[in-house]
Protein backbone atom coordinates (compact mmCIF):
# COMPACT_ATOMS: atom_id res chain seq x y z
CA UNK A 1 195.89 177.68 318.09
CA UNK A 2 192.48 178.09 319.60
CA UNK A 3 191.15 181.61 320.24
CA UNK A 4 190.16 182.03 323.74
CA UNK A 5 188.90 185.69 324.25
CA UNK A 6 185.98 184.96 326.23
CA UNK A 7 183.37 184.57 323.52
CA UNK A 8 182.36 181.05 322.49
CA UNK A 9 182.70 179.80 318.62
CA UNK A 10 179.25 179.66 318.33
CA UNK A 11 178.71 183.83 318.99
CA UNK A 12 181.60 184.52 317.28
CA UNK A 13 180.36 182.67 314.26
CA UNK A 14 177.05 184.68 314.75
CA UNK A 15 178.65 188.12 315.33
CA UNK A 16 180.67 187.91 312.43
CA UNK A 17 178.04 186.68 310.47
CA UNK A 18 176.16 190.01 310.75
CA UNK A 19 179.47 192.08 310.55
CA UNK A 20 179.61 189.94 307.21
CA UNK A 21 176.27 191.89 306.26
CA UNK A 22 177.44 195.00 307.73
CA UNK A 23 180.25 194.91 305.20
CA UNK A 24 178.21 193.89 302.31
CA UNK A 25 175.50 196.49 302.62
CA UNK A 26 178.94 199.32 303.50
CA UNK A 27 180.43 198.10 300.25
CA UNK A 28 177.68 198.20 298.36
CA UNK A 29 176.45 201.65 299.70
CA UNK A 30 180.66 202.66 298.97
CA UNK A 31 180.47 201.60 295.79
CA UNK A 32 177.09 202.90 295.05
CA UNK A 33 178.25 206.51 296.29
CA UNK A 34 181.76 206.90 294.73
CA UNK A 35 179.76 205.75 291.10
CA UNK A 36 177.05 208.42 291.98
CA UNK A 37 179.88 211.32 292.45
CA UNK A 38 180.95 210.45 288.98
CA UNK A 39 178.28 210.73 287.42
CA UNK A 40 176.02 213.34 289.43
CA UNK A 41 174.64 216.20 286.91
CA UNK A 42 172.36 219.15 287.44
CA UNK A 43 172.49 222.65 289.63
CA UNK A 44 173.75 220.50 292.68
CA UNK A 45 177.06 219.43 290.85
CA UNK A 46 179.76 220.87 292.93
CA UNK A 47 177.77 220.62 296.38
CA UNK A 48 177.15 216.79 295.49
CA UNK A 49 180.06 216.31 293.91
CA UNK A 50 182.26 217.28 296.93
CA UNK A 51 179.89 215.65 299.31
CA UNK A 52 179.52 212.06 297.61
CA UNK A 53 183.54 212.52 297.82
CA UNK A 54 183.99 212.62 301.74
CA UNK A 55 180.97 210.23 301.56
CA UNK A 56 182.75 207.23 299.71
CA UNK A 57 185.82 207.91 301.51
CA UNK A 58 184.34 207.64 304.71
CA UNK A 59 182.59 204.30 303.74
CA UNK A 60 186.03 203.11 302.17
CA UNK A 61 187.70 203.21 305.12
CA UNK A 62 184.93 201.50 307.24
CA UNK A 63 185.25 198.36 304.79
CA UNK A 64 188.68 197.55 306.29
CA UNK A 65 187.74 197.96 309.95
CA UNK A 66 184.88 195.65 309.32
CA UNK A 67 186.29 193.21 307.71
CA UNK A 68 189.36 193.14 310.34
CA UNK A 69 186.92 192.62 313.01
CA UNK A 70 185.53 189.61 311.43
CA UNK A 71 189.06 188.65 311.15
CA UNK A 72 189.37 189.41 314.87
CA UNK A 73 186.52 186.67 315.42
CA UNK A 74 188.39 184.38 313.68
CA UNK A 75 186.19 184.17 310.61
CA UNK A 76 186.84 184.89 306.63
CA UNK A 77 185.68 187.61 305.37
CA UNK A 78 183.31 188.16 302.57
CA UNK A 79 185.58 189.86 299.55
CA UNK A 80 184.27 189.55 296.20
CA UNK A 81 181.47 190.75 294.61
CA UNK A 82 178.92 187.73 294.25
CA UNK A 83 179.42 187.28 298.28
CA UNK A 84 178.54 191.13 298.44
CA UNK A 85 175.71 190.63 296.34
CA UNK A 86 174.52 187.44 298.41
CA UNK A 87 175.09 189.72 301.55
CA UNK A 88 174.11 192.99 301.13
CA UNK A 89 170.37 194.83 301.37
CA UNK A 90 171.23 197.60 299.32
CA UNK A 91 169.31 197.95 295.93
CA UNK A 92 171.83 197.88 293.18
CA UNK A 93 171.72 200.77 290.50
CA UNK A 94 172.84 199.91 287.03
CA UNK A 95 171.69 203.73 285.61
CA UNK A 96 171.86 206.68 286.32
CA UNK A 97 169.38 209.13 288.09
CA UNK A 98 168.83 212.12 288.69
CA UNK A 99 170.44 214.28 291.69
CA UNK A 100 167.33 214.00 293.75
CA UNK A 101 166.98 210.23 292.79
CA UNK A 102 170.66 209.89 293.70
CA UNK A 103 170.20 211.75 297.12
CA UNK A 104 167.06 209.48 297.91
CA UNK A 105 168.69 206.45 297.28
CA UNK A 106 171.58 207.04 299.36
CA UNK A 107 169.62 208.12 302.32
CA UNK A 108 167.51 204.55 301.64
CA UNK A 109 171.13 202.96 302.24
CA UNK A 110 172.67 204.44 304.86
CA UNK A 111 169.30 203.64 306.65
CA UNK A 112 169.27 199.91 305.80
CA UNK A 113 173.17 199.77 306.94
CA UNK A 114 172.03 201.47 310.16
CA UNK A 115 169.48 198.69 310.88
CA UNK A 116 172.28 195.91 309.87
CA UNK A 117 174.53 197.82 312.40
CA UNK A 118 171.99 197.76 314.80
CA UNK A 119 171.03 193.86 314.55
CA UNK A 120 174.77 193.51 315.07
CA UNK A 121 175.30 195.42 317.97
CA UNK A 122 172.28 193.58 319.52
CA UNK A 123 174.34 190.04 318.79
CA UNK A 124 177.08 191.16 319.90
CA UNK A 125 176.19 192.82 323.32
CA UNK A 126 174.42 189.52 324.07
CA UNK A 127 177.62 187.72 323.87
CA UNK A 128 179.47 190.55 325.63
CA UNK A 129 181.43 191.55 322.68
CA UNK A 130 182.28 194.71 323.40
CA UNK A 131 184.19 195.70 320.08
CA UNK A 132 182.10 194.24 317.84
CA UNK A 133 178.90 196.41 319.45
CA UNK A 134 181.58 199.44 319.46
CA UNK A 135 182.28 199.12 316.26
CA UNK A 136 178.61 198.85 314.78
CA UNK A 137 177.55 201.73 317.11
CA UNK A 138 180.23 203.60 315.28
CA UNK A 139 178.61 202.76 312.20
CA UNK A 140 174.63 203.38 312.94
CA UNK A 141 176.10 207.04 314.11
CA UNK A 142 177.93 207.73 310.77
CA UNK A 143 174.79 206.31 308.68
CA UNK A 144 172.25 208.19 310.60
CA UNK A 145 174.22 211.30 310.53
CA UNK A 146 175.37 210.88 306.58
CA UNK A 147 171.17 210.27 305.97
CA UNK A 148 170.08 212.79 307.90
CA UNK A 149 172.46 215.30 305.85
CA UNK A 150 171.12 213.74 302.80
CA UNK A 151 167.67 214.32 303.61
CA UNK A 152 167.65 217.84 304.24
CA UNK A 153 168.50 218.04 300.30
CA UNK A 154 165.00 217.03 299.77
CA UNK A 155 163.23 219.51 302.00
């Protein structure tokens, strides 16, 4: 059955293109996170520790409201880990760094998903998708927010 909600295949194609990096870079950035709570050392331990926690969950449970809005357009979603890869602009880390390294890193991602969140949000008020632009405005709030707590770690 055709889908008939007002925005044309063509914007929907586009939106959810950009939601597709939106996920990619939120993954990534999840994944990134939960590993760093694991493995964070130092005299910021517990404070990290505790923090990278609500952080990861937070990002977790963004994934699946991304991805069902993609759905919602009517397009797959990107779910394994090459697509991610092919996606995302958030540097992988295969070590380890320090805390501060850690901290610095994260507050590079949550600004690069901001700026993916804010590229969709432009697509998708140009089509008058209101959701979609809801949705990524959501997200630039939480990333902003999470890397401006971040950042005063390294002041």
């Amino acid at each position: 059955m055709a889908i008939n909600t007002g925005i044309s295949a063509a914007d929907r194609k586009k939106i959810a293109t950009q939601l597709s990096r939106l996920l990619a870079d939120n993954y990534s950035l999840y994944l990134k996170t939960h590993a760093f709570h694991w493995n964070v050392t130092g005299p910021m331990f517990n404070s990290l520790h505790q923090m990278f926690d609500v952080q990861y969950n937070e990002l977790w449970l963004a994934n699946d409201v991304i991805a069902e809005r993609i759905r919602a357009l009517d397009v797959f979603a990107p779910g394994s880990y090459s697509q991610f890869g092919k996606l995302s602009s958030i540097k992988e880390e295969s070590g380890v760094p320090d805390w501060k390294g850690m901290v610095g890193q994260l507050v590079e991602g949550h600004e690069t998903s901001a700026r993916t969140a804010r590229e969709a949000i432009k697509l998708a008020e140009k089509a008058g998708d209101q959701p979609s632009a809801d949705l990524a405005t959501q997200r630039v709030e939480s990333h902003e927010k999470t890397a401006w707590m971040l950042r005063s770690l390294l002041k």
